[in-house]
Every structure is written in C-alpha cells, then in structure tokens.
N, C-alpha and C. Protein backbone atom coordinates (compact mmCIF):
# COMPACT_ATOMS: atom_id res chain seq x y z
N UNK A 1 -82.07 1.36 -20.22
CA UNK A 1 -82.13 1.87 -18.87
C UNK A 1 -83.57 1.70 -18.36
N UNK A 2 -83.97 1.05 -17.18
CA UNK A 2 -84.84 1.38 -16.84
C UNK A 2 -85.37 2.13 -16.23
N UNK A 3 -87.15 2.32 -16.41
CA UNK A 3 -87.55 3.25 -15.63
C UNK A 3 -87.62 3.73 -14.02
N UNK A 4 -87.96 4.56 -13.08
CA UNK A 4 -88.36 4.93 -12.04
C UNK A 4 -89.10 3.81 -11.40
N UNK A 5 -90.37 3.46 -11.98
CA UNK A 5 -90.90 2.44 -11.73
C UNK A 5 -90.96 0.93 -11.94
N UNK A 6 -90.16 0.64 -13.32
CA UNK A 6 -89.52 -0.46 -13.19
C UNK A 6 -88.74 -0.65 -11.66
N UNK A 7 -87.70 0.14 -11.85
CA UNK A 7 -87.00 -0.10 -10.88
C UNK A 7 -87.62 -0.51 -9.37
N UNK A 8 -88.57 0.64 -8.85
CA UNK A 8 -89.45 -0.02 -7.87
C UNK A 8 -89.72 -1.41 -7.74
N UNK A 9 -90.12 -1.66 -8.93
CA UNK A 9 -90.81 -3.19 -9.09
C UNK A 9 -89.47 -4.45 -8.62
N UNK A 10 -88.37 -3.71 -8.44
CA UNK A 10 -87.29 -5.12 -7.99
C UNK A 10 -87.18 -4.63 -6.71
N UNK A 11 -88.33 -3.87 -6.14
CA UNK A 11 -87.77 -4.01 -4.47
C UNK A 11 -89.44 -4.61 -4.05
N UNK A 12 -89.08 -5.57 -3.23
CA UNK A 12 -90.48 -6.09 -2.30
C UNK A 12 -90.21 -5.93 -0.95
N UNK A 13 -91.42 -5.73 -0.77
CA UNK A 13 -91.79 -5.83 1.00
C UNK A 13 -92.73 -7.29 1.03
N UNK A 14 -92.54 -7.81 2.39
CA UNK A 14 -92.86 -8.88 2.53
C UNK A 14 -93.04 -9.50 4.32
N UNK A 15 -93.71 -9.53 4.82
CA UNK A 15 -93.71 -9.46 6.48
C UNK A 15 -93.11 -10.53 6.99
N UNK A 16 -93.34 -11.76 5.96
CA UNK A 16 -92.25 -12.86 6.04
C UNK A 16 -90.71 -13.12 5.94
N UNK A 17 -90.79 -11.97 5.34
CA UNK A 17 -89.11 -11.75 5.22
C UNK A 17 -88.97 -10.94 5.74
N UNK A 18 -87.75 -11.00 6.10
CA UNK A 18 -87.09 -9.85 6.91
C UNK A 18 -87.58 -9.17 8.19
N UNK A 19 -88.57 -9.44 8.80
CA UNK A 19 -89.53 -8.48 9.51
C UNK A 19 -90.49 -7.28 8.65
N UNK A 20 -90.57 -7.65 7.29
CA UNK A 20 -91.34 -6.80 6.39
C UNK A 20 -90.11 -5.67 5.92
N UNK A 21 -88.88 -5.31 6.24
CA UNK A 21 -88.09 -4.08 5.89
C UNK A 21 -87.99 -4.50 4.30
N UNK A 22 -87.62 -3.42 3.82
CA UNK A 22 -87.65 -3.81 2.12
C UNK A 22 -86.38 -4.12 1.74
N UNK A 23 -86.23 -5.10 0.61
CA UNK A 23 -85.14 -5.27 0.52
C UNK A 23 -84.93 -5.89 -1.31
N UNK A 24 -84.31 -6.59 -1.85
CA UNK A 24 -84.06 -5.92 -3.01
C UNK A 24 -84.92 -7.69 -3.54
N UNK A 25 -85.77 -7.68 -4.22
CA UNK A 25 -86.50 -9.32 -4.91
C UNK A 25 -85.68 -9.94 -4.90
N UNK A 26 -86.14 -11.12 -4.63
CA UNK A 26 -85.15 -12.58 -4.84
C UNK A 26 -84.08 -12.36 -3.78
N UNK A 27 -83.99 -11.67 -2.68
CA UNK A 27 -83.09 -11.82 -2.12
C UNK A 27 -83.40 -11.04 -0.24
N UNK A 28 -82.76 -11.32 0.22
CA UNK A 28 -83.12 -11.02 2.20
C UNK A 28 -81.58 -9.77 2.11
N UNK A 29 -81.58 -8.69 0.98
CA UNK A 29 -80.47 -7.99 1.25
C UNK A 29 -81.70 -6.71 1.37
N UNK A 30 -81.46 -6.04 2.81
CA UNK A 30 -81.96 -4.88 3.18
C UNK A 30 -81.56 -4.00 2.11
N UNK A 31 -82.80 -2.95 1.64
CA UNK A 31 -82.44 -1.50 0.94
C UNK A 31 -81.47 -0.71 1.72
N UNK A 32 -81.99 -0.53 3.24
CA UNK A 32 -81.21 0.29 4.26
C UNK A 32 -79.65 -0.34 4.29
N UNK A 33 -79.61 -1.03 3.93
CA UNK A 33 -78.04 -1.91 4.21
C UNK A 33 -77.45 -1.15 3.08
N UNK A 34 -77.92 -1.34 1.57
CA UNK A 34 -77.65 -0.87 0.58
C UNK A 34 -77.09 0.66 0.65
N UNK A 35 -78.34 1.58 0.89
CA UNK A 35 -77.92 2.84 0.97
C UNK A 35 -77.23 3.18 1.95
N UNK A 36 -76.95 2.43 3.35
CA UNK A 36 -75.85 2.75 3.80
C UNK A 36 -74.13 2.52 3.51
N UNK A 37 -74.26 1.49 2.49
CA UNK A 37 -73.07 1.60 2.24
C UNK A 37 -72.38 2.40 0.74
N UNK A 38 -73.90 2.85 0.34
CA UNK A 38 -73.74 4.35 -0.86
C UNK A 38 -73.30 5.27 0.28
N UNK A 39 -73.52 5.56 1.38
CA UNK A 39 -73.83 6.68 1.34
C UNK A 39 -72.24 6.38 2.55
N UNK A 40 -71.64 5.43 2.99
CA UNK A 40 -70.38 5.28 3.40
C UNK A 40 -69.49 5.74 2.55
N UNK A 41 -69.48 6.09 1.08
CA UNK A 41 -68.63 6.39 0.20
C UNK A 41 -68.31 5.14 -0.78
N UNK A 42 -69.24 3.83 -0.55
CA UNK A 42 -68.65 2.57 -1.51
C UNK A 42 -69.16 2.88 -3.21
N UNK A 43 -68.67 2.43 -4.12
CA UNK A 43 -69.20 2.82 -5.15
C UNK A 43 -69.70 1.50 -5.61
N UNK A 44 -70.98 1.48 -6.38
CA UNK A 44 -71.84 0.30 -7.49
C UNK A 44 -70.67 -0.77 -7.49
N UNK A 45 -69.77 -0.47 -8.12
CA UNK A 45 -68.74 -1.65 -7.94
C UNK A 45 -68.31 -2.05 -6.88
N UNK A 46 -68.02 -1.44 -6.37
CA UNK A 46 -67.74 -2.21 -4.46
C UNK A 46 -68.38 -3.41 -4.01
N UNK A 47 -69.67 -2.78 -3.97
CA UNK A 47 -70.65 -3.35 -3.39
C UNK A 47 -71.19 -4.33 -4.46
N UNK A 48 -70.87 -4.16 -5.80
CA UNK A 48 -70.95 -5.88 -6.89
C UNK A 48 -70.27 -6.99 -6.32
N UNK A 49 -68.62 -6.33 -6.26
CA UNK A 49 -67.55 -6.80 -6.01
C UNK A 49 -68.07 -8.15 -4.82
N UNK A 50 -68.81 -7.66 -3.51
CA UNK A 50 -69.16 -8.12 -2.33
C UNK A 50 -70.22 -8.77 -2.24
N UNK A 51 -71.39 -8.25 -3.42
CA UNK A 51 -72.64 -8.63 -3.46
C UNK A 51 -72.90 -8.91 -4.96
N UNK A 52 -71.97 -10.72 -5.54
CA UNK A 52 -71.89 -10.64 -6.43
C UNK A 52 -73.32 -11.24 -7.14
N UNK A 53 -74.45 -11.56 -6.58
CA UNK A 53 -75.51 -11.99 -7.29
C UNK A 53 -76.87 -10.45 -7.43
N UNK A 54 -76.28 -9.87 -7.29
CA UNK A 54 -77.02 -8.45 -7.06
C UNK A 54 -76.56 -8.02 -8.19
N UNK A 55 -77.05 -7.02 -9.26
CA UNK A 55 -77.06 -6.26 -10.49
C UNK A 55 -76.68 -4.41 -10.00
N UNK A 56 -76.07 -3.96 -10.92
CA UNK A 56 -76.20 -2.58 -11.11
C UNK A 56 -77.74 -1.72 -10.63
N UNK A 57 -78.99 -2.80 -11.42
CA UNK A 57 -79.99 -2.72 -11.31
C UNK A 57 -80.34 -2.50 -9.84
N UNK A 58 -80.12 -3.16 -9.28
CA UNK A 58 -80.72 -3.43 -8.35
C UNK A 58 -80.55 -2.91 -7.27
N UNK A 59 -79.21 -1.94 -7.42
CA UNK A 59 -78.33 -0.63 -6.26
C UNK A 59 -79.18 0.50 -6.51
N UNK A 60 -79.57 0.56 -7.99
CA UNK A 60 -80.14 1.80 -8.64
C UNK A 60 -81.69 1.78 -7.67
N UNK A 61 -82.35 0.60 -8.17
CA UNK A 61 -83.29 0.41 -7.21
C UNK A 61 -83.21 0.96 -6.16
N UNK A 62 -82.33 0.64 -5.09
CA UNK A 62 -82.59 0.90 -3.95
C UNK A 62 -82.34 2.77 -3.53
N UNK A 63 -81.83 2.85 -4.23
CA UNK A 63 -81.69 4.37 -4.28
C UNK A 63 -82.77 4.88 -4.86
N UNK A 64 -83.92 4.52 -5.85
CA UNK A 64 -84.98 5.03 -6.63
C UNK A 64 -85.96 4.31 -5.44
N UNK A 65 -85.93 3.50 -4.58
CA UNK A 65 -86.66 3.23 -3.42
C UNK A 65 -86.38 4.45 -2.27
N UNK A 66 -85.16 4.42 -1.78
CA UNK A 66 -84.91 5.81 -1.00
C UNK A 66 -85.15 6.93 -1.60
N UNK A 67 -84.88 7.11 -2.45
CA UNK A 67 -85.94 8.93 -2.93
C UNK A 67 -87.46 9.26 -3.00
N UNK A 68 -88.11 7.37 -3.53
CA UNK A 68 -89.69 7.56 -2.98
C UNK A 68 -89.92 7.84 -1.66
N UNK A 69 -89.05 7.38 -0.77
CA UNK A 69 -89.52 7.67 0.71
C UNK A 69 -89.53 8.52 1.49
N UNK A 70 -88.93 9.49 0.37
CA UNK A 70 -87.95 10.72 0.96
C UNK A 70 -89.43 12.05 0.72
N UNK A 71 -89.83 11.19 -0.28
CA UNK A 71 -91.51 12.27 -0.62
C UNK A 71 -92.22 11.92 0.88
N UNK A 72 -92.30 10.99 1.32
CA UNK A 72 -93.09 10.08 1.89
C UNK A 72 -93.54 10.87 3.61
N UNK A 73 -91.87 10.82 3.67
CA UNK A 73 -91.38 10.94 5.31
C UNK A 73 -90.56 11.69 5.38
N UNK A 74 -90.54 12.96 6.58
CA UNK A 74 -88.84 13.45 6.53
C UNK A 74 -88.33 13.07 7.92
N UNK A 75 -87.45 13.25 8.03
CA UNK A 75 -86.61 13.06 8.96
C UNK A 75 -85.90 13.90 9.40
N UNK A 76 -86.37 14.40 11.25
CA UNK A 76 -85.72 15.19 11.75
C UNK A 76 -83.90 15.37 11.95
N UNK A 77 -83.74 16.51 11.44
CA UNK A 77 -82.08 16.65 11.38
C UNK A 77 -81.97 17.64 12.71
N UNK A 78 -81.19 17.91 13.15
CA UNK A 78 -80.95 18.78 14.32
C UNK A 78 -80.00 20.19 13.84
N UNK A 79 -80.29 21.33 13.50
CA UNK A 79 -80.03 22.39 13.22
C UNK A 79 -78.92 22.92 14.11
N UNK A 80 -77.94 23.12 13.40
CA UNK A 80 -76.45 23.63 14.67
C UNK A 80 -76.62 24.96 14.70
C-alpha cells in the first residue's frame, strides 16, 4: 500500500496542461473529474471499468489530493 505521500507524487500540476488544474501523471484526467464521480456514488471499479488505463492507485490519489486541500482551503457551505 502506498503512502500519503507517495500517493501525492502521482498527481501533477502543470500550466501546460490542462490550464494548470491537477490531474492524475501521465495523463490530462482532472482530480476534480475524479472526485466528482466518487462522490456521484461511482465506485473504484466503475470508474476502472471507464478509465481503463488509470490504476486503483491513482483514484486513491486523487482523493489523498482532495483531503490535502481540504487543510488548505474551506469552502463556504450555506447553513439552513
């Protein structure tokens, strides 16, 4: 299993790609794309299934990328 920071290490930013948004090495697949479709309800396999040159690794990543950011920045929610 890898670490926290391994994992980091398979996400790059890059201003050439993408408009700089991060997205997972070796590849132009947005993190934000990723965790939105965790967080649609798809599971690791789904999203293999669809995104078959992408690893287990590399979902984990993006989720161990969204929890660094989550230290980072918050984001206003609107209180009912």
């Amino acid at each position: 299993m890898l670490t926290h920071k391994q994992l980091l290490e398979r996400i790059s930013i890059n201003p050439a790609i993408c408009g700089g948004k991060p997205c997972i090495k070796g590849h132009r697949i947005w993190v934000s794309l990723m965790l939105d479709f965790l967080a649609s309800g798809m599971s690791t396999d789904d999203i293999l299934s669809e995104y078959p040159q992408l690893t287990a690794e590399d979902i984990r990543a993006c989720m161990a990328y969204g929890s660094e950011m989550t230290r980072e920045r918050m984001v206003h929610i609107a209180e009912r």
